[in-house]
Protein backbone atom coordinates (compact mmCIF):
# COMPACT_ATOMS: atom_id res chain seq x y z
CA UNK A 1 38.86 5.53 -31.03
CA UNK A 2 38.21 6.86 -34.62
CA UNK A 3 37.57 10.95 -34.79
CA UNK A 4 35.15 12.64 -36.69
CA UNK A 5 35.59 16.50 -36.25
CA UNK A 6 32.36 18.96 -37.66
CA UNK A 7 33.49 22.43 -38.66
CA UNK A 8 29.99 24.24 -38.89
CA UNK A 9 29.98 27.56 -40.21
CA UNK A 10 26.39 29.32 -40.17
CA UNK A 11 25.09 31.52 -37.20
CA UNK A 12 23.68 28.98 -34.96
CA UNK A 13 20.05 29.84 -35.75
CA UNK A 14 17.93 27.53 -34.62
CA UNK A 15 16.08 27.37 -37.40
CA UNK A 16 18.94 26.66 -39.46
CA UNK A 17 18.29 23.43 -41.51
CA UNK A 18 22.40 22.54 -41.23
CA UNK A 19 21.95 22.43 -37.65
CA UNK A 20 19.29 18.97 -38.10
CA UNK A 21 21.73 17.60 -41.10
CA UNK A 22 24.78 17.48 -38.33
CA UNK A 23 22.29 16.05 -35.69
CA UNK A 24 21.85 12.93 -37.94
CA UNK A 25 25.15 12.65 -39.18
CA UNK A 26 26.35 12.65 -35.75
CA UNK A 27 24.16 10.19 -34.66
CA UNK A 28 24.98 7.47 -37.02
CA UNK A 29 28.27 8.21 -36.70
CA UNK A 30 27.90 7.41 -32.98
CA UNK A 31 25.99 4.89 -33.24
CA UNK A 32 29.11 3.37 -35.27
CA UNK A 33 31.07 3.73 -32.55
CA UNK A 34 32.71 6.80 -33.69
CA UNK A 35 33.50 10.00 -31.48
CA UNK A 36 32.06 12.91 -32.55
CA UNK A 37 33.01 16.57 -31.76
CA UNK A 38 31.60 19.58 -33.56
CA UNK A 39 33.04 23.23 -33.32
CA UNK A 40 30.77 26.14 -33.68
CA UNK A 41 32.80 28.36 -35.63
CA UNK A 42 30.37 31.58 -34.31
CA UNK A 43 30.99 30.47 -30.38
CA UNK A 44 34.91 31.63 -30.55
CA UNK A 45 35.10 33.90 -33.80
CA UNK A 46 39.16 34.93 -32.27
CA UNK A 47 39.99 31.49 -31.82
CA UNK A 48 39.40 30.04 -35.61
CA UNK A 49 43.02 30.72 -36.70
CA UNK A 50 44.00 28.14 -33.77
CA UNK A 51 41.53 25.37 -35.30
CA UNK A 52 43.59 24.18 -37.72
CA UNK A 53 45.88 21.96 -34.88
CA UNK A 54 42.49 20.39 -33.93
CA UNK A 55 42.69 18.33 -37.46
CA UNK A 56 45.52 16.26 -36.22
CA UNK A 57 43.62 14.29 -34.08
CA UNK A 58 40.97 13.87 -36.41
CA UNK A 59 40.49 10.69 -38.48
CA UNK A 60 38.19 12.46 -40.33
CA UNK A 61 36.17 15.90 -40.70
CA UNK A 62 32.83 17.51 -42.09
CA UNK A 63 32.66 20.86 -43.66
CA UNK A 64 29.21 22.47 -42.52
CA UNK A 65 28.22 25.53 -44.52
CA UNK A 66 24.65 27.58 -44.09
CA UNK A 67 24.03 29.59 -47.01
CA UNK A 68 21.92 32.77 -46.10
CA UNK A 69 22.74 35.30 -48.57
CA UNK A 70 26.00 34.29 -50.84
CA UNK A 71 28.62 31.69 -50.73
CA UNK A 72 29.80 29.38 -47.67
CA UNK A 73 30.19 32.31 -45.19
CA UNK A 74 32.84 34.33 -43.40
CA UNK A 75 33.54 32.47 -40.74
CA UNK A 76 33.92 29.09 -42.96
CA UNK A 77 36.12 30.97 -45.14
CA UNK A 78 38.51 31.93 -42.15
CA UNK A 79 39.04 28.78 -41.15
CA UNK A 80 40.00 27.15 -44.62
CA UNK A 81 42.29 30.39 -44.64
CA UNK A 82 43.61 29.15 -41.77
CA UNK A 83 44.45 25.67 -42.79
CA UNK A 84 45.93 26.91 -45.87
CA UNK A 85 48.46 29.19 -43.68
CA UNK A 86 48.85 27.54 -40.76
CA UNK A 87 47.45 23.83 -40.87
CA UNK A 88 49.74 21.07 -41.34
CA UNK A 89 49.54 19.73 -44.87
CA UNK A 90 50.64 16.46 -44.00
CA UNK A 91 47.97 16.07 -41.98
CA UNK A 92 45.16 17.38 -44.45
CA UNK A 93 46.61 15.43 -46.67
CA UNK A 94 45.17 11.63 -45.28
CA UNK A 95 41.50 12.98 -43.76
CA UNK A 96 38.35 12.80 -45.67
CA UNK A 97 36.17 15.05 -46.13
CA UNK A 98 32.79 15.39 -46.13
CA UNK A 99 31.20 18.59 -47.69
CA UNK A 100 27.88 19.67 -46.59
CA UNK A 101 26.03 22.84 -47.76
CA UNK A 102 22.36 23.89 -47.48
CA UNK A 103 20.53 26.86 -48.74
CA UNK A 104 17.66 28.89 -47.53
CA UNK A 105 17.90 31.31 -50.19
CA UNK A 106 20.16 29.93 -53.15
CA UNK A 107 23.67 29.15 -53.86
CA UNK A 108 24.12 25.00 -52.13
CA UNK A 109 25.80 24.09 -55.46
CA UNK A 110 28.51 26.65 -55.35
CA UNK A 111 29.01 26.36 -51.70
CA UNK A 112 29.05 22.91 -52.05
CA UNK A 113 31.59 23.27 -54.77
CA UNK A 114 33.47 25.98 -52.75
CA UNK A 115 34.15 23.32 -50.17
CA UNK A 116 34.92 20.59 -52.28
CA UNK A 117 38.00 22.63 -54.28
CA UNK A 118 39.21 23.87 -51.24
CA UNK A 119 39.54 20.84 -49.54
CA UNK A 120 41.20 19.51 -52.86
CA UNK A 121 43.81 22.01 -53.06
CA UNK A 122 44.54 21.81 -49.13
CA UNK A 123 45.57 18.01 -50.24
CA UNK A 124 42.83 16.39 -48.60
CA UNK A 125 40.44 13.63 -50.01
CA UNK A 126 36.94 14.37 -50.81
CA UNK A 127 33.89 12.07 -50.07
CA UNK A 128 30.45 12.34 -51.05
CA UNK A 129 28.64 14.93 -48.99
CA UNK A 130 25.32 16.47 -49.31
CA UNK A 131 23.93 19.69 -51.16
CA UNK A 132 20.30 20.75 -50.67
CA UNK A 133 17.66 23.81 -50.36
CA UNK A 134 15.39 24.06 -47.66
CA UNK A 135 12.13 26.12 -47.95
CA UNK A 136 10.65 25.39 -44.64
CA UNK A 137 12.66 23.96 -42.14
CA UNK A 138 10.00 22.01 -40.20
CA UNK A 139 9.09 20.13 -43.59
CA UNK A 140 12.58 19.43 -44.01
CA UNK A 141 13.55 17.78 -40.65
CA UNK A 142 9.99 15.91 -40.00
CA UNK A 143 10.28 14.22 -43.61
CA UNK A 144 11.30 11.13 -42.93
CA UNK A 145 12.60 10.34 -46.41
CA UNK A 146 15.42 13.12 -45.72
CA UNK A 147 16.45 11.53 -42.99
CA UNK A 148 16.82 8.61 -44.32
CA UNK A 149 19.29 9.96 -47.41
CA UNK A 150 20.82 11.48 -44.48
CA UNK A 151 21.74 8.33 -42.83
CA UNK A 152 22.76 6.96 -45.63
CA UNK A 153 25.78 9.82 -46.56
CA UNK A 154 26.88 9.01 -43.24
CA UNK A 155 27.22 5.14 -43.63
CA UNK A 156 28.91 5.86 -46.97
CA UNK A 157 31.32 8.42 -45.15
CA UNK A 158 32.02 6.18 -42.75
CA UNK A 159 33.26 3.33 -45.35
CA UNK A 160 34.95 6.04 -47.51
CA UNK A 161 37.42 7.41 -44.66
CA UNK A 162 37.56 3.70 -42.58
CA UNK A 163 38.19 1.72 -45.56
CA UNK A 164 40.37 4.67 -46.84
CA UNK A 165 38.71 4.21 -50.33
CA UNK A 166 40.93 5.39 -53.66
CA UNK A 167 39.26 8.35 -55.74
CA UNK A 168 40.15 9.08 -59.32
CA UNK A 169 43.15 11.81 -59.39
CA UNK A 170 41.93 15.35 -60.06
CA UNK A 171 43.56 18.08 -61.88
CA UNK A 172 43.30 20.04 -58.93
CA UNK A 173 46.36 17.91 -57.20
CA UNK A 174 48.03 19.08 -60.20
CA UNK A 175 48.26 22.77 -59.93
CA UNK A 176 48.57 22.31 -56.35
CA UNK A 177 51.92 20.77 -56.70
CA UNK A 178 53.00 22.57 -59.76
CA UNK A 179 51.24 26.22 -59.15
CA UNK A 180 49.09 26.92 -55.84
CA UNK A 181 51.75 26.74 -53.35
CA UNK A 182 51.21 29.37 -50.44
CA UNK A 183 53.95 31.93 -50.05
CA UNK A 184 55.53 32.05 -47.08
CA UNK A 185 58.37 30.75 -44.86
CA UNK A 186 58.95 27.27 -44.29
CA UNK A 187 57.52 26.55 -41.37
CA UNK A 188 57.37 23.29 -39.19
CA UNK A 189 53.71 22.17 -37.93
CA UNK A 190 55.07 23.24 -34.25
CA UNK A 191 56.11 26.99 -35.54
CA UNK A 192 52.62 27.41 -37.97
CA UNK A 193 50.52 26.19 -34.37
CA UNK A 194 52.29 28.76 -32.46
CA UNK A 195 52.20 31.21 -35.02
CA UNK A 196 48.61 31.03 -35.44
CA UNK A 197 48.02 31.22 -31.78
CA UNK A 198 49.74 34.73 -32.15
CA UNK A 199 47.68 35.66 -35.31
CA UNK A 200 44.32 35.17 -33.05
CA UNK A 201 45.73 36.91 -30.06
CA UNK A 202 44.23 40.78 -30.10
CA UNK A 203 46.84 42.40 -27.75
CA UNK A 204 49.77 40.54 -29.50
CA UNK A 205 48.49 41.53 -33.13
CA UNK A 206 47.64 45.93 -31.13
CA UNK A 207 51.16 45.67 -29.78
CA UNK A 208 53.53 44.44 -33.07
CA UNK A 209 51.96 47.18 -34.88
CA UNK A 210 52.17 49.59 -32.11
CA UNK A 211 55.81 48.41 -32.45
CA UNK A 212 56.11 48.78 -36.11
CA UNK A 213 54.07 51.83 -36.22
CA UNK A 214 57.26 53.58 -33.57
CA UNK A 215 59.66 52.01 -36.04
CA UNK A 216 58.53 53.76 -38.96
CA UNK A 217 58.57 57.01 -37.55
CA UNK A 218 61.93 56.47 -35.97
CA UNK A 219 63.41 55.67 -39.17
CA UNK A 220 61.81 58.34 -41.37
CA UNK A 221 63.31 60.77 -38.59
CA UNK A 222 66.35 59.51 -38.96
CA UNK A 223 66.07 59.74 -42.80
CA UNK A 224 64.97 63.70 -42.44
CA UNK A 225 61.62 62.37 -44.02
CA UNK A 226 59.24 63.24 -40.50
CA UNK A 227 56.89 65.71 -40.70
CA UNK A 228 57.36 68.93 -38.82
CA UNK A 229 54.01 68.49 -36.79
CA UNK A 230 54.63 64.79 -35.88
CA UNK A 231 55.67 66.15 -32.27
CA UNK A 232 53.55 69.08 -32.17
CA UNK A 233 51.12 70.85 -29.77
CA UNK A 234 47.95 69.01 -31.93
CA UNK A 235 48.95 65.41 -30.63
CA UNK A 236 50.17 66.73 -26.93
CA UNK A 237 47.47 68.70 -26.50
CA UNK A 238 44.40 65.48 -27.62
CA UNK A 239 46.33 63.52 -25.89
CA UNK A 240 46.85 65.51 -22.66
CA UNK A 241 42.84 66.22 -23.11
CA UNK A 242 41.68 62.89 -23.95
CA UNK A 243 38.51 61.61 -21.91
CA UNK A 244 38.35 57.82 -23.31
CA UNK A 245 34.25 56.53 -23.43
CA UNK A 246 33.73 53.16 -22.55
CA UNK A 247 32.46 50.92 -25.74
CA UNK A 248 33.90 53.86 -28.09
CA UNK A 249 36.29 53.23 -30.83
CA UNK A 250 36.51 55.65 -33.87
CA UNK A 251 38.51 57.43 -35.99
CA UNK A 252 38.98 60.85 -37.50
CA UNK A 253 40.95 62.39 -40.28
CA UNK A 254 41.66 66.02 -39.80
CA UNK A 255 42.80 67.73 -43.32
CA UNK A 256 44.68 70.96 -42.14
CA UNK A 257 44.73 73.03 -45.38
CA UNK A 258 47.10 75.44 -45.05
CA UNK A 259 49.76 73.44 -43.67
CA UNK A 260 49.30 70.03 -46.15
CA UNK A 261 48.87 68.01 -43.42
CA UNK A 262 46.17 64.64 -42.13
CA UNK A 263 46.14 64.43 -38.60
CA UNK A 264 44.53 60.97 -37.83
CA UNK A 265 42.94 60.52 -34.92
CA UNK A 266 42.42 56.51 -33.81
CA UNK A 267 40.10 55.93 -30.62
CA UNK A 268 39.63 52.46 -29.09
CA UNK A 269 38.18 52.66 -25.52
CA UNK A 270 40.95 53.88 -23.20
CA UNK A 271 43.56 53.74 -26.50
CA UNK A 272 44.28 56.95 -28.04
CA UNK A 273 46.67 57.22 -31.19
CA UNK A 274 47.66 60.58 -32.81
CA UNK A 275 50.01 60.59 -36.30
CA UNK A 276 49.93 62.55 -39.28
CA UNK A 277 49.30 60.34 -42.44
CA UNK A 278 46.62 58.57 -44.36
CA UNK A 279 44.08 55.91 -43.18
CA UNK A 280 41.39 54.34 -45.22
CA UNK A 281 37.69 54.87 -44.49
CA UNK A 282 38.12 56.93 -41.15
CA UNK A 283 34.58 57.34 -39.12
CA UNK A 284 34.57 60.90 -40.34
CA UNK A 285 36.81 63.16 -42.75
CA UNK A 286 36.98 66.74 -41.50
CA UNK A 287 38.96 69.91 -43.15
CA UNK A 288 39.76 73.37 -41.74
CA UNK A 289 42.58 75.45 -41.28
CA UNK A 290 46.00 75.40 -38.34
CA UNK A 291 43.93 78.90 -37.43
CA UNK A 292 40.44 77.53 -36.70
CA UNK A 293 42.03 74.36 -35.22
CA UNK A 294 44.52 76.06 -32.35
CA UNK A 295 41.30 77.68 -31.50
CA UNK A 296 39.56 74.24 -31.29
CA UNK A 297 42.77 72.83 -28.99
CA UNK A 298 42.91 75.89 -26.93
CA UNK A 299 39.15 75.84 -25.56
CA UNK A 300 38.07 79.04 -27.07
CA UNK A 301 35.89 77.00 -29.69
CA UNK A 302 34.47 73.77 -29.47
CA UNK A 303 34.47 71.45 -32.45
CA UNK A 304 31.07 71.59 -32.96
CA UNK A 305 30.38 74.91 -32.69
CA UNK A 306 32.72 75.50 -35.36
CA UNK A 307 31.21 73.15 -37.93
CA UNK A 308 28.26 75.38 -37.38
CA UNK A 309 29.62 78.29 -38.04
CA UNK A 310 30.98 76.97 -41.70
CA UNK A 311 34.85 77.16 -40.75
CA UNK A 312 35.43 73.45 -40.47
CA UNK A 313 33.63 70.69 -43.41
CA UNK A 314 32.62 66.83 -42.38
CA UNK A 315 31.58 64.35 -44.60
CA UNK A 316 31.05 61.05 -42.78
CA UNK A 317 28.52 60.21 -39.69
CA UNK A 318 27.59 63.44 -37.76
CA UNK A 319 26.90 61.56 -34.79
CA UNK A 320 30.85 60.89 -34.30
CA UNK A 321 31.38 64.21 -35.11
CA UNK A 322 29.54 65.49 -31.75
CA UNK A 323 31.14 62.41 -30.04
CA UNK A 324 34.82 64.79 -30.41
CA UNK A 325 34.27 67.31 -27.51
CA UNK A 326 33.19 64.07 -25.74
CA UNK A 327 36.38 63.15 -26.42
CA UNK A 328 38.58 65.49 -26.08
CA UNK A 329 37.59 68.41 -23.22
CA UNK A 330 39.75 71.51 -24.27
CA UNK A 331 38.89 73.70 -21.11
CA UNK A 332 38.20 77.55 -21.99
């Protein structure tokens, strides 16, 4: 039986006007005898990375975008990422497409177009999809002159992809031979599926940088390059008094002035990770001194308390910067 795979990328809304533009496309493509299956890209946000093996068993596929604010969407995006580094080419290379975008606010032209080049310099062929703005919703699905131009794309994306219909060549298939070729390793389709399936795995992706992470500071040990407090009493002592918070994942940066050092501090429910370094946007940016701070680790002062008294700066959210004696419980 022929395959028609829908990729829909808005939030699921039920008000969203895409949602009633794949209920009629899958319909006539039904009634043609045609199996239908449409993947909510919002229902398994972890899993997109894996989608890409789903287009081998498609004949053919539709691109669904919702435009809310700007563009085709995240989640939309992350799956054409996907193809491009991790779907088989050969196999994007013989499906049509079928590019749909709708707009509540502005914008269905250049997600329309978004979809279209992408598609293009993926390899695959492009059919004639639909592009449209929707004011009301409920005006839009009970007219019945929509639904009929709706129908129609469908019958004509049926005899594009079944008859396999020639398009002219685009300039597009030019620079993807000659210029846009991804760079990586050379991967078969069986490596890029498994590969992918490790990209979307969370505890696979925690661990390899756990693993890198105790690399680096191996080596820049044995290069004389560590830091004189990366084994000191700061990290033993947070992480001998850490009291993890269900639903609680932060991070602070701890400038300690006198001694030119960041401690980082990285919080993910029952996951604690101490290092001295940088880290981009932490939760909270805090500076004092080693003196103020061994008072903070031996109990005599809490953290708070101290930021009161002027001998320890914050600039960030205040209400993480309570959450440390949460935390970490340094007993007096």
């Amino acid at each position: 039986m022929t395959n028609v795979n829908i990729y829909y990328g808005g939030r699921g809304l039920i008000e969203d006007p895409v949602n009633f533009v794949i209920s009629k496309l899958s319909q006539v493509l039904e009634e043609l005898n045609l199996q239908v299956k449409k993947y909510n890209l919002y229902e398994d946000i972890r899993g997109i990375s894996v989608l890409p093996a789903t287009l081998k068993d498609a004949d053919a596929v539709i691109l669904a975008a919702s435009v809310e604010w700007l563009g085709i969407g995240g989640l939309l995006q992350q799956f054409l990422d996907s193809c491009w580094l991790y779907g088989d080419k050969d196999t994007i290379k013989r499906l049509y497409m079928m590019p749909v975008a709708v707009s509540s606010t502005y914008g269905e032209k250049e997600a329309y177009i978004t979809l279209v080049k992408a598609w293009e310099l993926l390899g695959g062929k492009i059919c004639d999809g639909i592009s449209a703005y929707v004011s009301n919703s409920i005006d839009f699905e009970t007219n019945s002159s929509y639904a009929y131009l709706i129908e129609k794309k469908a019958e004509n994306f049926y005899r594009a992809f079944s008859k396999k219909m020639l398009s002219f060549p685009s300039s597009t298939g030019a620079v993807l031979n000659n210029v846009a070729q991804p760079k990586s390793i050379s991967l078969t389709p069986q490596e890029s599926e498994q590969l992918s399936m490790y990209v979307s795995n969370d505890k696979y992706v925690k661990k390899q940088k756990a693993d890198i992470k105790e690399l680096s500071q191996m080596f820049r040990g044995m290069m004389g390059d560590a830091s004189p407090y990366d084994k000191g009493p700061y990290i033993e002592a947070l992480e001998t008094h850490f009291h993890p918070v269900p639903g609680v994942a932060i991070s602070f940066s701890i400038e300690i002035a006198d001694k030119g050092n960041t401690l980082i501090i990285e919080t993910d429910n029952t996951e604690l990770n101490c290092y001295y370094g940088e880290k981009d946007n932490p939760n909270i940016k805090l500076k004092t001194t080693s003196h103020v701070f061994d008072r903070i680790v031996s109990g005599k002062n809490t953290l708070q308390s101290t930021f009161m008294t002027g001998e320890l700066t914050a600039r960030g959210d205040f209400k993480i910067l309570r959450m440390f004696d949460s935390l970490f419980q340094f007993k007096m």
